[in-house]
PDB file of N, CA and C in Angstrom:
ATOM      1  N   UNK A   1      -8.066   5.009  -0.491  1.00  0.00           N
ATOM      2  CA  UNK A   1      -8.841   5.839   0.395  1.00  0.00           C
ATOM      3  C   UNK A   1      -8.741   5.255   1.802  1.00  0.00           C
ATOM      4  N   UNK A   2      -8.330   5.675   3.066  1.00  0.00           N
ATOM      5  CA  UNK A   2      -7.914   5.619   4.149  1.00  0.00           C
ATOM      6  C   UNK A   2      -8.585   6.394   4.748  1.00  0.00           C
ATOM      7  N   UNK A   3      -9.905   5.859   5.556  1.00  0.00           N
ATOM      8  CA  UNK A   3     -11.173   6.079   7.022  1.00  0.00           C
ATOM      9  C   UNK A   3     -10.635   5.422   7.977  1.00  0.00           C
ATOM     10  N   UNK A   4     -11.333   6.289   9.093  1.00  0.00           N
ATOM     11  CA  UNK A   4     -11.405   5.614  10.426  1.00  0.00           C
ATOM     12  C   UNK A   4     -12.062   6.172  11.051  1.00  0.00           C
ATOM     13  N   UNK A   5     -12.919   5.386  12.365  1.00  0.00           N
ATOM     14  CA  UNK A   5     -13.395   6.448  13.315  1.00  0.00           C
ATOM     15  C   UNK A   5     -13.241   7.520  13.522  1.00  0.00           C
ATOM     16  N   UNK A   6     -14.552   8.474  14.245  1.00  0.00           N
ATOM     17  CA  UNK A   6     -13.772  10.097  14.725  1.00  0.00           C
ATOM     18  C   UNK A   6     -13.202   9.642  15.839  1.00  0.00           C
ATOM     19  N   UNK A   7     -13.178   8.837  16.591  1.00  0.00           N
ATOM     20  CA  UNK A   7     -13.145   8.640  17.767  1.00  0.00           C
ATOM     21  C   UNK A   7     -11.211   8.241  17.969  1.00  0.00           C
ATOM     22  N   UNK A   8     -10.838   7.430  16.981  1.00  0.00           N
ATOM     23  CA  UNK A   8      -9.632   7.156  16.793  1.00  0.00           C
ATOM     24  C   UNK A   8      -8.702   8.244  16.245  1.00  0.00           C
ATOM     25  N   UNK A   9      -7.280   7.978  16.828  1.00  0.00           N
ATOM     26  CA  UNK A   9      -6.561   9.237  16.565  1.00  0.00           C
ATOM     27  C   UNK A   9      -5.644   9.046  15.570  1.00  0.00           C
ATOM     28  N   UNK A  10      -5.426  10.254  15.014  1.00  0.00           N
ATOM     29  CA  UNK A  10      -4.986  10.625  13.649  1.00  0.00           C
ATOM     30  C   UNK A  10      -3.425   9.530  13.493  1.00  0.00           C
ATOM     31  N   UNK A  11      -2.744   9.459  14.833  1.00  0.00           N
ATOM     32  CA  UNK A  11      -1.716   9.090  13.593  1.00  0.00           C
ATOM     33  C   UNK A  11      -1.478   7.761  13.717  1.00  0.00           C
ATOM     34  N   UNK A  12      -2.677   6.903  13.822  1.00  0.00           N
ATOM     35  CA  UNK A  12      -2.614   5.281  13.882  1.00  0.00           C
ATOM     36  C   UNK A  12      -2.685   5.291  12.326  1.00  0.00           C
ATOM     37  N   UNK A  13      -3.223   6.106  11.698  1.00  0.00           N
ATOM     38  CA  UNK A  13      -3.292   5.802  10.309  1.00  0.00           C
ATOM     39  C   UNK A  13      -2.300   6.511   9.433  1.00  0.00           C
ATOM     40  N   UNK A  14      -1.023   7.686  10.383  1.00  0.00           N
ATOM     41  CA  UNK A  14      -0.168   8.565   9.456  1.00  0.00           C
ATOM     42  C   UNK A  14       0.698   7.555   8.524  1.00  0.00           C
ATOM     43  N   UNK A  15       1.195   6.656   9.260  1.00  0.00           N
ATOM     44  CA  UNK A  15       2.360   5.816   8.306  1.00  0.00           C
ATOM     45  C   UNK A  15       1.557   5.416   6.942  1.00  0.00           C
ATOM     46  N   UNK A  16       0.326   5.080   6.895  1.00  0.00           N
ATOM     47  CA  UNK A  16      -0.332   4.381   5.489  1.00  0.00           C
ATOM     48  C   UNK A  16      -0.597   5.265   4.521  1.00  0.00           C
ATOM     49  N   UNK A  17      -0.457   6.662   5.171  1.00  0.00           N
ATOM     50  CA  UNK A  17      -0.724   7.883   4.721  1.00  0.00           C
ATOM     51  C   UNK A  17       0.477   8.537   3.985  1.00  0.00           C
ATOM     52  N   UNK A  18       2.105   8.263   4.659  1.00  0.00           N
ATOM     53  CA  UNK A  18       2.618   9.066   3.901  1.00  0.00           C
ATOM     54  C   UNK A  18       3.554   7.980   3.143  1.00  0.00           C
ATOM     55  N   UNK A  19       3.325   7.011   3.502  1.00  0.00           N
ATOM     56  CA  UNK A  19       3.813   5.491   2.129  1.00  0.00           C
ATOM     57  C   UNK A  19       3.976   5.718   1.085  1.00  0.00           C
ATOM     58  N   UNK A  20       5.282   6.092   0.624  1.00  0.00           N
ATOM     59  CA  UNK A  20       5.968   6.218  -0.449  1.00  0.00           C
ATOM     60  C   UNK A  20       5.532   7.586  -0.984  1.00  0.00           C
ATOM     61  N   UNK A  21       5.387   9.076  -0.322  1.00  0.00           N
ATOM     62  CA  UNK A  21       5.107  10.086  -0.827  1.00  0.00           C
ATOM     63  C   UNK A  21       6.321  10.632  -0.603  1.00  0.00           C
ATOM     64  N   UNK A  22       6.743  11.454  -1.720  1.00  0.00           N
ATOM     65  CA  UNK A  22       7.781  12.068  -2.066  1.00  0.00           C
ATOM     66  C   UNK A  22       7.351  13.578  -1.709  1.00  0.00           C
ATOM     67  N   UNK A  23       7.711  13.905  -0.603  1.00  0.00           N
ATOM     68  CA  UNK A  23       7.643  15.541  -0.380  1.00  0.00           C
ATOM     69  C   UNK A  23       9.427  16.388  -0.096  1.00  0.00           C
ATOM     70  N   UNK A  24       9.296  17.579   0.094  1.00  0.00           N
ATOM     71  CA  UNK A  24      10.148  18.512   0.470  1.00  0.00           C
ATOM     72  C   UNK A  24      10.265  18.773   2.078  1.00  0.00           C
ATOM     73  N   UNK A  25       8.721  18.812   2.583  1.00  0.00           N
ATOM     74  CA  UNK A  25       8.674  18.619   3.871  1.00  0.00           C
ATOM     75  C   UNK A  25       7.599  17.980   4.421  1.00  0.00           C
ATOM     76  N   UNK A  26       7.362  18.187   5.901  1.00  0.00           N
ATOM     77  CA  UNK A  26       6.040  17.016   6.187  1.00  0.00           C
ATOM     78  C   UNK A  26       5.925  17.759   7.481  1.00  0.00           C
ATOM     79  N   UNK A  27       4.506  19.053   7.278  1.00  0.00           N
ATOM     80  CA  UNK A  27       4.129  20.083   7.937  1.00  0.00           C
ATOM     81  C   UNK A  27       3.035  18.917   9.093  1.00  0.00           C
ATOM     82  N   UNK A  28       3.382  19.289  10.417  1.00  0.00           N
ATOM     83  CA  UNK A  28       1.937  18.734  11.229  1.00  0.00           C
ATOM     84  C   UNK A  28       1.886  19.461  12.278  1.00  0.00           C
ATOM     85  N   UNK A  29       1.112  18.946  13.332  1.00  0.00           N
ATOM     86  CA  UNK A  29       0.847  19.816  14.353  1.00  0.00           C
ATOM     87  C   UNK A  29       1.694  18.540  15.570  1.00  0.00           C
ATOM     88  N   UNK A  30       1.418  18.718  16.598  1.00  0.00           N
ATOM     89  CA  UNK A  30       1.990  18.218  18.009  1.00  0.00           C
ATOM     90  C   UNK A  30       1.659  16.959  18.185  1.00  0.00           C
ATOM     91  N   UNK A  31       0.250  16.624  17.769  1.00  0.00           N
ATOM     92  CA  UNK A  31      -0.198  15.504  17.907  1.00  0.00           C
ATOM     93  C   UNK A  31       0.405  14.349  16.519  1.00  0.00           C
ATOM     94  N   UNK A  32       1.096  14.622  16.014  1.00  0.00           N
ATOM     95  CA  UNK A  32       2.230  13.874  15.200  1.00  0.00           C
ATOM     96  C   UNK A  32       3.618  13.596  15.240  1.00  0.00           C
ATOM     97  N   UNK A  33       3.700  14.482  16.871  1.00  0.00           N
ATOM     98  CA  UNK A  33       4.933  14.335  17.276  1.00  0.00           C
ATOM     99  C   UNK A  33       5.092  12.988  18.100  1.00  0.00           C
ATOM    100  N   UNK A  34       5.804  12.017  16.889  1.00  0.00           N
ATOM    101  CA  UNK A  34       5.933  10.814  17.521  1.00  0.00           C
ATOM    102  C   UNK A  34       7.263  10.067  16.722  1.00  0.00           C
ATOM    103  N   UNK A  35       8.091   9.513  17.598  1.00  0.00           N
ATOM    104  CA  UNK A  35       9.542   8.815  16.888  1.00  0.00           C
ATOM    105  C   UNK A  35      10.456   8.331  15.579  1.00  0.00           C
ATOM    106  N   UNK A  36       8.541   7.226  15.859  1.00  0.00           N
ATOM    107  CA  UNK A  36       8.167   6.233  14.899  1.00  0.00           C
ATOM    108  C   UNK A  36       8.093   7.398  13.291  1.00  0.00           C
ATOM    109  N   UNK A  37       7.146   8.103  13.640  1.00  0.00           N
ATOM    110  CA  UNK A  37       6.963   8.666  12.355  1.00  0.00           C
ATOM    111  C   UNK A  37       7.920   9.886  11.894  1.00  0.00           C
ATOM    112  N   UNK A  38       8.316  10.217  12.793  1.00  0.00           N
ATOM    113  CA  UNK A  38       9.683  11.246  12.577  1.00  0.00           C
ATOM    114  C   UNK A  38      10.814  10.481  11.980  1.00  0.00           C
ATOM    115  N   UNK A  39      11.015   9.253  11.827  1.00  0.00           N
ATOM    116  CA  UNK A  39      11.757   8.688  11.997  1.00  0.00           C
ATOM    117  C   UNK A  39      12.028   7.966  10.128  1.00  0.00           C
ATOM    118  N   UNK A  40      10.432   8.171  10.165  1.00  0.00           N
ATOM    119  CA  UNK A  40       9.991   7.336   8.854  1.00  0.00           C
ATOM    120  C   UNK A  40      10.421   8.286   7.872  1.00  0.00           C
ATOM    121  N   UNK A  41       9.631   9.585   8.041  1.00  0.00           N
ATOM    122  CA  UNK A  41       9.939  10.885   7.461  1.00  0.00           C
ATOM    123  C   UNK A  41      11.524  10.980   6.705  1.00  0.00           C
ATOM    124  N   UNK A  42      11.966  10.754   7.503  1.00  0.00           N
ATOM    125  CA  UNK A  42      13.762  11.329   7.510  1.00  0.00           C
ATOM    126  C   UNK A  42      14.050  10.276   6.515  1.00  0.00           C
ATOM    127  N   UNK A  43      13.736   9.248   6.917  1.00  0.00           N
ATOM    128  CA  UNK A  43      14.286   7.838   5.917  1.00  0.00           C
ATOM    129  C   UNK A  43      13.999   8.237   4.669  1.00  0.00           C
ATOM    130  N   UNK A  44      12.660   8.815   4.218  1.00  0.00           N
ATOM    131  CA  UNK A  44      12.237   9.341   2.614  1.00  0.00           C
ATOM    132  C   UNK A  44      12.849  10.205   2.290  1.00  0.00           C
ATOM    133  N   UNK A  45      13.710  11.172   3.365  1.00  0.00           N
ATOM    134  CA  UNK A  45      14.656  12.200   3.015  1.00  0.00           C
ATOM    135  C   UNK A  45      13.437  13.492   2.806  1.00  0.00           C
ATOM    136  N   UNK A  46      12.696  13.377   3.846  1.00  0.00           N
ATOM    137  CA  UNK A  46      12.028  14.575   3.886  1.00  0.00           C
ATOM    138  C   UNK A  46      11.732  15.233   5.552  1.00  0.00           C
ATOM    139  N   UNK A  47      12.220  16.641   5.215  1.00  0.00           N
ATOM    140  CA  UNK A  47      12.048  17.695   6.109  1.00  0.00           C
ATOM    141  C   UNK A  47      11.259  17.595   7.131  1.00  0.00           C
ATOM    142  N   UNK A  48      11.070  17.362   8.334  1.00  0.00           N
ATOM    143  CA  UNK A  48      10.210  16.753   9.764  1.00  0.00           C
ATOM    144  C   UNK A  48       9.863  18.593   9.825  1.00  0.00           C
ATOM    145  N   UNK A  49       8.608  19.271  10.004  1.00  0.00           N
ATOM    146  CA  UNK A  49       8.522  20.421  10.407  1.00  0.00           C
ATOM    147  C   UNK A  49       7.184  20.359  11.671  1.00  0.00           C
ATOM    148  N   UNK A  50       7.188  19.912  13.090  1.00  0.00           N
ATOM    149  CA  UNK A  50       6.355  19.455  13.681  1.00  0.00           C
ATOM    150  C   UNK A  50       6.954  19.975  15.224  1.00  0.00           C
ATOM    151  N   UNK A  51       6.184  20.864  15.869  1.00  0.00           N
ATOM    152  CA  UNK A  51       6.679  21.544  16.918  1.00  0.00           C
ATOM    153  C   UNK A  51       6.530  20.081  17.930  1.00  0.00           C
ATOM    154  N   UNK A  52       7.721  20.106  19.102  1.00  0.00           N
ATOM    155  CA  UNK A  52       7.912  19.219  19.877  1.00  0.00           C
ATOM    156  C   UNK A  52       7.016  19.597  21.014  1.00  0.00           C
ATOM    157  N   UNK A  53       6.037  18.057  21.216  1.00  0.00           N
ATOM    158  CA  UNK A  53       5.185  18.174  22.755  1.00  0.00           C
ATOM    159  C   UNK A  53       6.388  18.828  23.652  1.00  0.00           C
ATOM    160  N   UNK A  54       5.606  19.166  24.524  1.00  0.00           N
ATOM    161  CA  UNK A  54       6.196  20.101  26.142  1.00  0.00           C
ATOM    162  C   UNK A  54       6.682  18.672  26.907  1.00  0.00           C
ATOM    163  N   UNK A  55       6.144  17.727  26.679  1.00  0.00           N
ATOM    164  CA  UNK A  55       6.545  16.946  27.481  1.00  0.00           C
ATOM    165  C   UNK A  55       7.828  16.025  27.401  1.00  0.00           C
ATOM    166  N   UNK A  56       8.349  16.451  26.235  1.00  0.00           N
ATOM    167  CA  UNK A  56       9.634  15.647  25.390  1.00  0.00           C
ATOM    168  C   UNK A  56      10.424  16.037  26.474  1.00  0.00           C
ATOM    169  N   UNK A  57      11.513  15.385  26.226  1.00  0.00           N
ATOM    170  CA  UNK A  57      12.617  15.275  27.328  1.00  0.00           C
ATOM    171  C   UNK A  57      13.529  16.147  26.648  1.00  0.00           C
ATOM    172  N   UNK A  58      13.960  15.954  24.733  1.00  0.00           N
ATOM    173  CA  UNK A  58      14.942  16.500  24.690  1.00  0.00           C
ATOM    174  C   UNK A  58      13.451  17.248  23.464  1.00  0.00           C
ATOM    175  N   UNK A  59      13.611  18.743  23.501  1.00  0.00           N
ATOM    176  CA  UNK A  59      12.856  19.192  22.648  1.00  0.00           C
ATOM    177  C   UNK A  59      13.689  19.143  21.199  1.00  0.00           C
ATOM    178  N   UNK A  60      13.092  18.974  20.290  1.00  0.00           N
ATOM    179  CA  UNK A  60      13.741  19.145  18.692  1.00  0.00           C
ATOM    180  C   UNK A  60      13.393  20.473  18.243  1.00  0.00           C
ATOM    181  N   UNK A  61      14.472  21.116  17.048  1.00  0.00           N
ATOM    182  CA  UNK A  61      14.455  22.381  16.827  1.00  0.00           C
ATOM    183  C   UNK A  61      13.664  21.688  15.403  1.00  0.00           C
ATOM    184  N   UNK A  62      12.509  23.230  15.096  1.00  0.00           N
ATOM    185  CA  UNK A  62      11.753  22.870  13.512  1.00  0.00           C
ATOM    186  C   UNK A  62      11.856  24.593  13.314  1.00  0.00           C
ATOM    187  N   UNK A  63      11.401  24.540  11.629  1.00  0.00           N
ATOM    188  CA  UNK A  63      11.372  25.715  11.276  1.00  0.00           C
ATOM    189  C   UNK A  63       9.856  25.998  11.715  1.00  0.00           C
ATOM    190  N   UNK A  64       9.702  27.152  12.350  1.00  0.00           N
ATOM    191  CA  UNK A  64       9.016  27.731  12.868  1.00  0.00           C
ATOM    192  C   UNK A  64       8.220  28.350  11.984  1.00  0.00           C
ATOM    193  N   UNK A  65       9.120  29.207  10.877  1.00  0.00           N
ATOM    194  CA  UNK A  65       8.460  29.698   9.668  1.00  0.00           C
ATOM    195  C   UNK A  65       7.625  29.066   8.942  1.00  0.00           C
ATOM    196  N   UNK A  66       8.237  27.977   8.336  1.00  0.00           N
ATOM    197  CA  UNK A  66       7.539  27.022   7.434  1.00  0.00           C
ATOM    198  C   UNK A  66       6.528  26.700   8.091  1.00  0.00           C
ATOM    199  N   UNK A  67       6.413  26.050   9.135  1.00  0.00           N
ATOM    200  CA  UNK A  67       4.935  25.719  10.302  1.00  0.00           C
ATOM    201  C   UNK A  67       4.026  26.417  10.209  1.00  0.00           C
ATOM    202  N   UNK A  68       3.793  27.957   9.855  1.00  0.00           N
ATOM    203  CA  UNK A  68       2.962  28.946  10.162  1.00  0.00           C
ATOM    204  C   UNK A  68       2.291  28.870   8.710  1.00  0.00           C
ATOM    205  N   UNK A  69       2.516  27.875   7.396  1.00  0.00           N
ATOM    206  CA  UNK A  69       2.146  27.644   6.099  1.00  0.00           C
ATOM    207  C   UNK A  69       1.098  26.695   6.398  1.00  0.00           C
ATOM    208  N   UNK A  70       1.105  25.793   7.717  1.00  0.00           N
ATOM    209  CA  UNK A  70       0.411  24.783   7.795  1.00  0.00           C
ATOM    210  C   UNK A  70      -1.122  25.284   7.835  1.00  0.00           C
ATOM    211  N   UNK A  71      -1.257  26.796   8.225  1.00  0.00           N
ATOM    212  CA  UNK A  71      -2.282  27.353   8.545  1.00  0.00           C
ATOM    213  C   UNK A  71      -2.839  27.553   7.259  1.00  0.00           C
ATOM    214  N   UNK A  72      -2.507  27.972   6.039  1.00  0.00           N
ATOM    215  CA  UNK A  72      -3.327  27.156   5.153  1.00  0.00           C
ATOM    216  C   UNK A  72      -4.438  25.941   4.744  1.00  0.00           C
ATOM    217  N   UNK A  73      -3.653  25.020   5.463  1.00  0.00           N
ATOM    218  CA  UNK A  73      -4.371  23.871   5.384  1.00  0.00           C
ATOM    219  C   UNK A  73      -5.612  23.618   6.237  1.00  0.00           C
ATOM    220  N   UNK A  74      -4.990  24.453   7.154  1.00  0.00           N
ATOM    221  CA  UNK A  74      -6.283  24.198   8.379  1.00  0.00           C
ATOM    222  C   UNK A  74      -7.691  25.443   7.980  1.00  0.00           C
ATOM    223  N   UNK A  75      -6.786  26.585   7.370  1.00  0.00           N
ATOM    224  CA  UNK A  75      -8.539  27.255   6.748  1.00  0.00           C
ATOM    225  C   UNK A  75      -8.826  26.276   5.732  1.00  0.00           C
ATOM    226  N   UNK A  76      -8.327  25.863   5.233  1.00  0.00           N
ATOM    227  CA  UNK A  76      -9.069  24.828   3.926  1.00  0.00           C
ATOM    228  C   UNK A  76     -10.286  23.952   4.695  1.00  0.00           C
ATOM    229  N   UNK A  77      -9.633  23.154   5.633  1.00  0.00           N
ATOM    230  CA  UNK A  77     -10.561  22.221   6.477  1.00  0.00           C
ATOM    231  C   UNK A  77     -11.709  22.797   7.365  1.00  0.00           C
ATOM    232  N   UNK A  78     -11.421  24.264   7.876  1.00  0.00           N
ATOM    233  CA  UNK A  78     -12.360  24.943   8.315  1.00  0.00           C
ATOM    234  C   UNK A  78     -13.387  25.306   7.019  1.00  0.00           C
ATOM    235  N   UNK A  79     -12.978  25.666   5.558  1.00  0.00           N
ATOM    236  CA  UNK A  79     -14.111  26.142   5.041  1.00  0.00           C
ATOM    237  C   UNK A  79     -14.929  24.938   4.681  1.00  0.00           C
ATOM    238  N   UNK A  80     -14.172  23.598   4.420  1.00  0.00           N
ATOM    239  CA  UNK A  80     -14.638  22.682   4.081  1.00  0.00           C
ATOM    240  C   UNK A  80     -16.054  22.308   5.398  1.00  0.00           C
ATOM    241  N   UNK A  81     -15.658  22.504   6.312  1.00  0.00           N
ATOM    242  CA  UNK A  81     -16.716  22.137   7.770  1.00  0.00           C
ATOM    243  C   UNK A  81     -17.975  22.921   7.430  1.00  0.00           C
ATOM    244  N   UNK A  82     -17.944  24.106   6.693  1.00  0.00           N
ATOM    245  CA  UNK A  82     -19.297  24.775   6.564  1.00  0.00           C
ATOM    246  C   UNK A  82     -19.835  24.203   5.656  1.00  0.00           C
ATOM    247  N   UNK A  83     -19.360  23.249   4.816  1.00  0.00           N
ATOM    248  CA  UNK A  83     -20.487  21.929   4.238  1.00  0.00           C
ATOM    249  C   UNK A  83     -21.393  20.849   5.553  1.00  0.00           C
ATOM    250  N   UNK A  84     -22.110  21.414   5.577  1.00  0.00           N
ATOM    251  CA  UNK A  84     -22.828  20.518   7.055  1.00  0.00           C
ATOM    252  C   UNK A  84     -22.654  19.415   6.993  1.00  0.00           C
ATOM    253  N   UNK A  85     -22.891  18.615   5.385  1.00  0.00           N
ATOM    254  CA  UNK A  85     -22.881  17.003   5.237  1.00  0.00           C
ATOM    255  C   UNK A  85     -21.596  16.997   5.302  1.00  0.00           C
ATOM    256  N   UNK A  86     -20.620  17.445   5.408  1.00  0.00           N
ATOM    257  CA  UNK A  86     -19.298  16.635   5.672  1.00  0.00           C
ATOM    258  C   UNK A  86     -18.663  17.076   7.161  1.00  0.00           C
ATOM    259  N   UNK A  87     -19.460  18.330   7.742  1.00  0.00           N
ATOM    260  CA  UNK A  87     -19.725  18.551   9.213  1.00  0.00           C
ATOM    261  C   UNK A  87     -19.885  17.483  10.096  1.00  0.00           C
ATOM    262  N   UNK A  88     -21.095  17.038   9.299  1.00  0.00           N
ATOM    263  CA  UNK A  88     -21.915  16.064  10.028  1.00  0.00           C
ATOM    264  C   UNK A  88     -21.580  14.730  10.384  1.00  0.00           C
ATOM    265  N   UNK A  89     -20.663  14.496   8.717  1.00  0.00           N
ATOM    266  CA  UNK A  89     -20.388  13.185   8.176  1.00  0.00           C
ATOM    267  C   UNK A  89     -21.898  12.433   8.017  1.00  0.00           C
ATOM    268  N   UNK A  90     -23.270  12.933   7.689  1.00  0.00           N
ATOM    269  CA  UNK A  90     -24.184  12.006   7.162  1.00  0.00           C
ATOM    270  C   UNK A  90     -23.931  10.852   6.182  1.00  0.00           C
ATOM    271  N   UNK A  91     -23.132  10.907   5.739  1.00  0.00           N
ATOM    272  CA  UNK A  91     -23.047  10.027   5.015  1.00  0.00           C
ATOM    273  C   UNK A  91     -22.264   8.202   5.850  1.00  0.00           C
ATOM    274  N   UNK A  92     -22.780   7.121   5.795  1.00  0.00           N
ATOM    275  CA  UNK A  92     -22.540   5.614   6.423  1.00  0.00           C
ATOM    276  C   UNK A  92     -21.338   5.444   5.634  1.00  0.00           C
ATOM    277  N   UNK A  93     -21.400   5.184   4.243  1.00  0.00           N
ATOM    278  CA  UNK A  93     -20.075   4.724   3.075  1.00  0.00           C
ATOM    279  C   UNK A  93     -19.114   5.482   3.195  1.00  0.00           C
ATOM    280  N   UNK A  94     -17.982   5.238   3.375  1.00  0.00           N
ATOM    281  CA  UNK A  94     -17.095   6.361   3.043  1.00  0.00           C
ATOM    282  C   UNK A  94     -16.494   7.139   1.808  1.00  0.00           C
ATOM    283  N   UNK A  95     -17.232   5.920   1.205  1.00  0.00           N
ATOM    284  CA  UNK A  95     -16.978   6.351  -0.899  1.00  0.00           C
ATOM    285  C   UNK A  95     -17.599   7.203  -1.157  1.00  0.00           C
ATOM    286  N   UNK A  96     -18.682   7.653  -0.133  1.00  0.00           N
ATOM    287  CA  UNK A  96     -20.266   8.589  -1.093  1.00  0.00           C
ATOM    288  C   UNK A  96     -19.391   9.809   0.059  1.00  0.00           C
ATOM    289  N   UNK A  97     -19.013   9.724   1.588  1.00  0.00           N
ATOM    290  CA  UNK A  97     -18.479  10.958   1.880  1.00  0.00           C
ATOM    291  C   UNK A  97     -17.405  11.407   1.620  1.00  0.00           C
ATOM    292  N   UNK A  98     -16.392  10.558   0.969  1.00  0.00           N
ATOM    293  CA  UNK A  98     -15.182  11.198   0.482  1.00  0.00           C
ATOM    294  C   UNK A  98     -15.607  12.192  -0.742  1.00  0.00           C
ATOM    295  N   UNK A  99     -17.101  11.081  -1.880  1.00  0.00           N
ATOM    296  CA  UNK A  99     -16.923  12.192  -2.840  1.00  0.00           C
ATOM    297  C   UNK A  99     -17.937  13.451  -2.757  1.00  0.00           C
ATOM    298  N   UNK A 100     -18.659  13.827  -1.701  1.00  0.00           N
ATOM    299  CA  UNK A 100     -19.254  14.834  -1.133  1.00  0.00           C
ATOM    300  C   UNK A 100     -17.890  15.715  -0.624  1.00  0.00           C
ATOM    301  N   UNK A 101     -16.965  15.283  -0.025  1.00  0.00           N
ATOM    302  CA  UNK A 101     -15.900  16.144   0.191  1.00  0.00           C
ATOM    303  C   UNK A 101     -14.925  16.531  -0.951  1.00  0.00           C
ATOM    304  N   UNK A 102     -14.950  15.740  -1.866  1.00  0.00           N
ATOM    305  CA  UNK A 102     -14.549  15.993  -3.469  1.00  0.00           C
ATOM    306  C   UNK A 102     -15.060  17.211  -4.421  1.00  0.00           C
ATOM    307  N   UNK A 103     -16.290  17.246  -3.756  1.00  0.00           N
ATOM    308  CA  UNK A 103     -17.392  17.630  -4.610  1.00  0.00           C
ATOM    309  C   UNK A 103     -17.368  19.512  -4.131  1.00  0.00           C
ATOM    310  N   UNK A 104     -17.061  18.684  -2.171  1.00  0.00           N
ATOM    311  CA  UNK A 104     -17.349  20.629  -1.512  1.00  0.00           C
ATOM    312  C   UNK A 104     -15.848  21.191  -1.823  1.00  0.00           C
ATOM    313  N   UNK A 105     -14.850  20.586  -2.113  1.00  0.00           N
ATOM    314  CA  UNK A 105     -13.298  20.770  -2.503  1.00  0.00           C
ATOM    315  C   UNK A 105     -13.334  21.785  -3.519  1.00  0.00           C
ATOM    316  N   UNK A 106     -14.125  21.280  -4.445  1.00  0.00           N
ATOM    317  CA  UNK A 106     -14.339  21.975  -5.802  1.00  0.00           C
ATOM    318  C   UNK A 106     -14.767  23.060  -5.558  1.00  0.00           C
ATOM    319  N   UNK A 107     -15.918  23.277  -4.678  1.00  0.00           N
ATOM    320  CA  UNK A 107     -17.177  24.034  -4.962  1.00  0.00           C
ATOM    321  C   UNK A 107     -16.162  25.204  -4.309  1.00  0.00           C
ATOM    322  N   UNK A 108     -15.144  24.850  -2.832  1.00  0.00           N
ATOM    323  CA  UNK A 108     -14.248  26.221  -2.854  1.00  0.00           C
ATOM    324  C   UNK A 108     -13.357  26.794  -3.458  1.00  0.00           C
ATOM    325  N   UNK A 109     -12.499  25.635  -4.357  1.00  0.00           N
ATOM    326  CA  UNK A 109     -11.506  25.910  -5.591  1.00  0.00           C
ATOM    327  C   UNK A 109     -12.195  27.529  -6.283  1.00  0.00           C
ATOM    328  N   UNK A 110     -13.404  26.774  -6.101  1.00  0.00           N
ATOM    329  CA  UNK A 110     -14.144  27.395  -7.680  1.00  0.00           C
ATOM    330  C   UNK A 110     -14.529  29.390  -6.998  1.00  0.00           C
ATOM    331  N   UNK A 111     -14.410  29.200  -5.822  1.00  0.00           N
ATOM    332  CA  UNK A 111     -14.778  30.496  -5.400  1.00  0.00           C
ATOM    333  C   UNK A 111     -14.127  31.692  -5.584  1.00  0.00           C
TER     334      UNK A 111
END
């Protein structure tokens, strides 16, 4: 299980995250557009699908299509937010809010 601040940004923690996961591709948004982890990606022999910041020098081509799947994921995390306690993050432990987010996971499976 891998926490961190809200305050800290997402991909100080991507590399611990995708450590030794075997995917097809590796859907993100802009703010994962970074070398290091593009770089890592490819080495596992998996598909980089991550639109290039504006500010890149040389932009990279991604499937555009596949990207628009990512939006899945993000209503998931939106319905998950209408759990207030994991809105909120009330919870101090991160063991008791991961399994409150375990728990609201289910409760939309189940809908």
């Amino acid at each position: 299980m891998i926490g961190s601040p809200g305050q800290r940004n997402d991909i100080a923690k991507a590399h611990d995250l995708v450590e030794g996961i075997q995917a097809d591709a590796f859907l993100a948004d802009k703010g994962y557009d970074a070398d290091h982890l593009i770089e890592k990606m490819e080495q596992q022999k998996t598909k980089v699908v991550i639109p290039p910041k504006r500010d890149r020098k040389v932009q990279r081509a991604y499937d555009a299509d596949l990207y628009k799947e990512r939006n899945l994921v993000e209503r998931f995390f939106n319905k998950l937010k209408q759990f207030r306690r994991v809105a909120t993050r009330y919870d101090k432990l991160l063991r008791n809010f991961m399994g409150f987010v375990k728990l609201a996971a289910i409760a939309i499976w189940l809908k």
